[in-house]
PDB file of N, CA and C in Angstrom:
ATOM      1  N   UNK A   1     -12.551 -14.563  19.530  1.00  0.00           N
ATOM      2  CA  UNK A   1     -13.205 -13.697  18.580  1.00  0.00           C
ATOM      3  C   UNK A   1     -12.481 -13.839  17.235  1.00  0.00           C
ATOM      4  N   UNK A   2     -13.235 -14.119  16.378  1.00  0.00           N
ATOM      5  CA  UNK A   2     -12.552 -14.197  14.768  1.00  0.00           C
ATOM      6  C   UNK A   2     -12.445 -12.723  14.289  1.00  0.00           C
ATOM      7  N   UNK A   3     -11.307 -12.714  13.604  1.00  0.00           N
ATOM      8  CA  UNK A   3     -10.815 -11.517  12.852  1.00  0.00           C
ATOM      9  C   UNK A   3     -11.683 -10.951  11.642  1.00  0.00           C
ATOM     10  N   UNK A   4     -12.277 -11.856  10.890  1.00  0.00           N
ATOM     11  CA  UNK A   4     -13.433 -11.278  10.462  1.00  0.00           C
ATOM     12  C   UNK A   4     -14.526 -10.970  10.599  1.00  0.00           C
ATOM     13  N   UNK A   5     -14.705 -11.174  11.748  1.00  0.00           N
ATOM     14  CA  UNK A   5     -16.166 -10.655  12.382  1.00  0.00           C
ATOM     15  C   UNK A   5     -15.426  -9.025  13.114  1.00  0.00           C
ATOM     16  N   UNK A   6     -14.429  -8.895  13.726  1.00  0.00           N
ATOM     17  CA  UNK A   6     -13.816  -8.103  14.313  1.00  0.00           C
ATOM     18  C   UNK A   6     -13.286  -6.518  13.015  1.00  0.00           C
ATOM     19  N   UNK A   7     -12.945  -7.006  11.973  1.00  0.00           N
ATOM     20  CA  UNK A   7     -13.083  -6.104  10.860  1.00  0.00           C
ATOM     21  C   UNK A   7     -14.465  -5.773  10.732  1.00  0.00           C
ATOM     22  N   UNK A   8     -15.350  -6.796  10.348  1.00  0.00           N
ATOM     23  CA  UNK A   8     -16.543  -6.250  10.235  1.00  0.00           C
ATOM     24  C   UNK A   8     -17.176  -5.178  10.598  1.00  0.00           C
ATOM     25  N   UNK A   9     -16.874  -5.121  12.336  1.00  0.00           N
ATOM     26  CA  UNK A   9     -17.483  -4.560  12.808  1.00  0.00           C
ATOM     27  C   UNK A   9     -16.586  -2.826  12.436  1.00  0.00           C
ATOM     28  N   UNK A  10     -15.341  -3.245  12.967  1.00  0.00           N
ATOM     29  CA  UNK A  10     -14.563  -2.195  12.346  1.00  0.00           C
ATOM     30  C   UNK A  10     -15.519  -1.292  11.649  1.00  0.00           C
ATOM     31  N   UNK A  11     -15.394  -1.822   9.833  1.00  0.00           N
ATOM     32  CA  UNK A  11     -15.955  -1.317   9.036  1.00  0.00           C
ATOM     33  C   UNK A  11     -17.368  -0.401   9.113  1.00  0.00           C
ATOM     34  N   UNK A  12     -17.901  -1.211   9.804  1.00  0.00           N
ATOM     35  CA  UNK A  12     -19.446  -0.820  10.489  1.00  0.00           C
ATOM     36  C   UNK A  12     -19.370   0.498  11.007  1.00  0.00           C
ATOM     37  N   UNK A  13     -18.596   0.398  12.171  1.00  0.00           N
ATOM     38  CA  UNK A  13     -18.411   1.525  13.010  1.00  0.00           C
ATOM     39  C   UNK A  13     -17.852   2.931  12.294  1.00  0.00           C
ATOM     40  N   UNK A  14     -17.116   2.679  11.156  1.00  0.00           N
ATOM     41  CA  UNK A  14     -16.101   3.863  11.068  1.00  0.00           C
ATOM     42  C   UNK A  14     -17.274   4.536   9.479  1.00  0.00           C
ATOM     43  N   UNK A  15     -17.706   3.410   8.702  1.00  0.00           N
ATOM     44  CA  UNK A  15     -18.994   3.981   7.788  1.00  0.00           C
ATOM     45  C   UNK A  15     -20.083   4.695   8.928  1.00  0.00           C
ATOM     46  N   UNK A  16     -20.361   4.508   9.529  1.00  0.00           N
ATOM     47  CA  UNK A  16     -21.046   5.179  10.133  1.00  0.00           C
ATOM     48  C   UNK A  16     -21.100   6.270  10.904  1.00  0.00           C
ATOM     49  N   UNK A  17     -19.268   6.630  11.382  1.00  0.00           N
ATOM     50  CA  UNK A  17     -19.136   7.796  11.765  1.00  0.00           C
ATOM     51  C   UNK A  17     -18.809   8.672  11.015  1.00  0.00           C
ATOM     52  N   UNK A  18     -17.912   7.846   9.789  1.00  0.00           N
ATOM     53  CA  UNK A  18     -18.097   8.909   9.113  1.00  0.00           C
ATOM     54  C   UNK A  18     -19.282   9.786   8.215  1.00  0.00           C
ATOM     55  N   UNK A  19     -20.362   8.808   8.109  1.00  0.00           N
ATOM     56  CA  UNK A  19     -21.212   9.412   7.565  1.00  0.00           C
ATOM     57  C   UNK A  19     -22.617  10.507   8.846  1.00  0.00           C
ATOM     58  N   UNK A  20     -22.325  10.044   9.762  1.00  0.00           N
ATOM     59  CA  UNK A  20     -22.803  11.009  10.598  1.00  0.00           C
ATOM     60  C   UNK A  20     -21.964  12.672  10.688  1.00  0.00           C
ATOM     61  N   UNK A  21     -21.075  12.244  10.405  1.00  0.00           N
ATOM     62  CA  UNK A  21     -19.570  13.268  10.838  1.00  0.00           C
ATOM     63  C   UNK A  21     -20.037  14.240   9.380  1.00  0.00           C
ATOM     64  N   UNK A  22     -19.772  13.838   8.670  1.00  0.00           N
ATOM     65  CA  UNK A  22     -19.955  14.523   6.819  1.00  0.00           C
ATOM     66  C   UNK A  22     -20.776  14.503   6.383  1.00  0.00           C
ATOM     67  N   UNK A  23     -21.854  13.666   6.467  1.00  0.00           N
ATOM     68  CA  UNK A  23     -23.389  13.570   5.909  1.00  0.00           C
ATOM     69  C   UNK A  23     -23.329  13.277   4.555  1.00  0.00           C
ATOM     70  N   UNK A  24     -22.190  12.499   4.169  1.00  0.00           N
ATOM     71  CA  UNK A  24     -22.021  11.708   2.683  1.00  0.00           C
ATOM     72  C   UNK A  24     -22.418  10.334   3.518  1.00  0.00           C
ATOM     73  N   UNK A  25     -22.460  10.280   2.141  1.00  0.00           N
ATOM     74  CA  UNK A  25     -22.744   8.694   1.829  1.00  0.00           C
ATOM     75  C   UNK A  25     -21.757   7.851   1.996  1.00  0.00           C
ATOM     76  N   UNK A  26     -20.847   6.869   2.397  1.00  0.00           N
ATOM     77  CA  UNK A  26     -19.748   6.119   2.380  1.00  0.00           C
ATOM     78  C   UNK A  26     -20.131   4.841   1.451  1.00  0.00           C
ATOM     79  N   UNK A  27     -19.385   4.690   0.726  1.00  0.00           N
ATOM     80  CA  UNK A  27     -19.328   3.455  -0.353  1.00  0.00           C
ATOM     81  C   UNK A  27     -18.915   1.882   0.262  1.00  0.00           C
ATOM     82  N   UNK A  28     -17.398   2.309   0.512  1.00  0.00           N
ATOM     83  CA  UNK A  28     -16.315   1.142   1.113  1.00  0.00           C
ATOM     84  C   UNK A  28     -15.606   1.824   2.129  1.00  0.00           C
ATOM     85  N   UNK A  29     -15.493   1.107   3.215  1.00  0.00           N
ATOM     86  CA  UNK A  29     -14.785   0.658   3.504  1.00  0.00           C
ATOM     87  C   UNK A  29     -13.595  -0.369   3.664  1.00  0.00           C
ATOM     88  N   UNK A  30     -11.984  -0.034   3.793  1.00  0.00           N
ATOM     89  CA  UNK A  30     -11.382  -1.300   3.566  1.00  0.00           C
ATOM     90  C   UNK A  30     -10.451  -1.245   4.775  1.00  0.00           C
ATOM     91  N   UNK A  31     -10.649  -2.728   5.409  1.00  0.00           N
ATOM     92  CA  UNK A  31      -9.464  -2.885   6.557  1.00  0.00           C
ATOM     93  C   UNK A  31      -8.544  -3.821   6.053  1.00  0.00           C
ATOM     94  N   UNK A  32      -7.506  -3.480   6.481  1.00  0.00           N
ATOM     95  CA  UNK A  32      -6.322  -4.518   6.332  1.00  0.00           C
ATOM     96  C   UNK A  32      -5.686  -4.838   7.222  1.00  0.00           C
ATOM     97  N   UNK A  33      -5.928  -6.282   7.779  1.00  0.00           N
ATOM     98  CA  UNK A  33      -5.148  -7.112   9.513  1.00  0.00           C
ATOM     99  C   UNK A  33      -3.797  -6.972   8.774  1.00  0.00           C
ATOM    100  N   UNK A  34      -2.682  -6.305   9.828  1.00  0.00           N
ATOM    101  CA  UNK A  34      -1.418  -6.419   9.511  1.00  0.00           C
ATOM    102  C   UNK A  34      -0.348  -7.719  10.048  1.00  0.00           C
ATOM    103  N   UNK A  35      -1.212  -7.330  11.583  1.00  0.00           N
ATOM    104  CA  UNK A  35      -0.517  -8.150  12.655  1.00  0.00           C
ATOM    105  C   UNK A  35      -1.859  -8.902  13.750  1.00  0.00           C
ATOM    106  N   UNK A  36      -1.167  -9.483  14.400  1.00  0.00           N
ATOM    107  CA  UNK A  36      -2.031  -9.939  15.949  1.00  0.00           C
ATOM    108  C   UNK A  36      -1.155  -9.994  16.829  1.00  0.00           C
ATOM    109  N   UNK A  37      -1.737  -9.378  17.745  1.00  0.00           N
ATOM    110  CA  UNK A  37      -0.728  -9.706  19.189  1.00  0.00           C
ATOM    111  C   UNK A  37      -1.281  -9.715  20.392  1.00  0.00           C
ATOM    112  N   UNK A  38      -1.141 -11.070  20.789  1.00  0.00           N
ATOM    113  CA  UNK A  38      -1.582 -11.684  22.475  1.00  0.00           C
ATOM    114  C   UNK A  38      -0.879 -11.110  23.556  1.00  0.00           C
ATOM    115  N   UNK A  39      -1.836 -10.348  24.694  1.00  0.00           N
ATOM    116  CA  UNK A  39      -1.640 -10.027  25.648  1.00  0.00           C
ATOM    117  C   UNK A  39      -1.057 -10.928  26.848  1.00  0.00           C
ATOM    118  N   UNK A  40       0.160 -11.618  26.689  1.00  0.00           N
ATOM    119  CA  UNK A  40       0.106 -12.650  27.442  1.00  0.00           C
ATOM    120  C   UNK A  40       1.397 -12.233  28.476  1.00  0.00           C
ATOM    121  N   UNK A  41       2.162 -11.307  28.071  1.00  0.00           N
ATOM    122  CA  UNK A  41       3.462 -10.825  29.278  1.00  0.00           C
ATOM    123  C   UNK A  41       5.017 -11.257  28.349  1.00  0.00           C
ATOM    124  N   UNK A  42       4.567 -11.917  27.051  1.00  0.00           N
ATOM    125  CA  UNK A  42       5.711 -12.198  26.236  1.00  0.00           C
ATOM    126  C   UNK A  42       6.261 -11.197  26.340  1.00  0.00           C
ATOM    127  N   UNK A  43       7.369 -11.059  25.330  1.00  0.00           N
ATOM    128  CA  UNK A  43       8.762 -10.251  24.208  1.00  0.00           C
ATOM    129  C   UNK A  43       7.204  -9.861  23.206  1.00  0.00           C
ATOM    130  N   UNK A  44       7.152  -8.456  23.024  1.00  0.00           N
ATOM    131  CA  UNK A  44       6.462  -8.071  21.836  1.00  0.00           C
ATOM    132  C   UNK A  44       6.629  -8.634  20.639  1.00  0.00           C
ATOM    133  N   UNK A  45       7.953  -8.551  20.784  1.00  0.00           N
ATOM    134  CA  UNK A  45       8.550  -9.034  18.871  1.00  0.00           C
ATOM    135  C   UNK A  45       7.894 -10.215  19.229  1.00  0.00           C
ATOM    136  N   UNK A  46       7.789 -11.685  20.384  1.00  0.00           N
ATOM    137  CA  UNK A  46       7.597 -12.823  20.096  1.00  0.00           C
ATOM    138  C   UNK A  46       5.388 -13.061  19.887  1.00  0.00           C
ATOM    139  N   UNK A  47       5.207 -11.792  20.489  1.00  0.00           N
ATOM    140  CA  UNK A  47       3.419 -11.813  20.702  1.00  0.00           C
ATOM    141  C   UNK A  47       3.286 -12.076  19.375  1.00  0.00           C
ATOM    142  N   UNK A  48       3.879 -11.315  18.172  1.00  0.00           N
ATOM    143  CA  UNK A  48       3.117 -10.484  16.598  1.00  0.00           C
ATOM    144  C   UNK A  48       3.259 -11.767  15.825  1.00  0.00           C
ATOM    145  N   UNK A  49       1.981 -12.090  15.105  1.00  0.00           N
ATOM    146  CA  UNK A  49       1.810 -12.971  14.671  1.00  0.00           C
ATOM    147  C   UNK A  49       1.644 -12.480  12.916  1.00  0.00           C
ATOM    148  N   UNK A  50       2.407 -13.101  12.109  1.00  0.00           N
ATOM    149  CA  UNK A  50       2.477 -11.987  11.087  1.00  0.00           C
ATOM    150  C   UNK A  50       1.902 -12.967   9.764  1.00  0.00           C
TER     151      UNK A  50
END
């Protein structure tokens, strides 16, 4: 799964609750990928891909 399709959706989801939630209008949304980290049984510190 690509990370920008995965924000996308993000974005999608959270404009939309919030505007169900408040009954404003939402403009922007903004995500920001900090990290990634593979579920694989590593060292955490070694999963985060920065």
């Amino acid at each position: 799964m690509r990370i920008p399709d995965v924000s996308l959706r993000v974005q999608e989801s959270v404009k939309k609750a919030i505007e169900s939630m408040t009954g404003l209008a939402v403009i922007e949304v903004n995500v920001h990928v900090q990290g990634v980290s593979f579920a694989d049984g590593q060292d955490d510190q070694q999963q985060r891909v920065k």
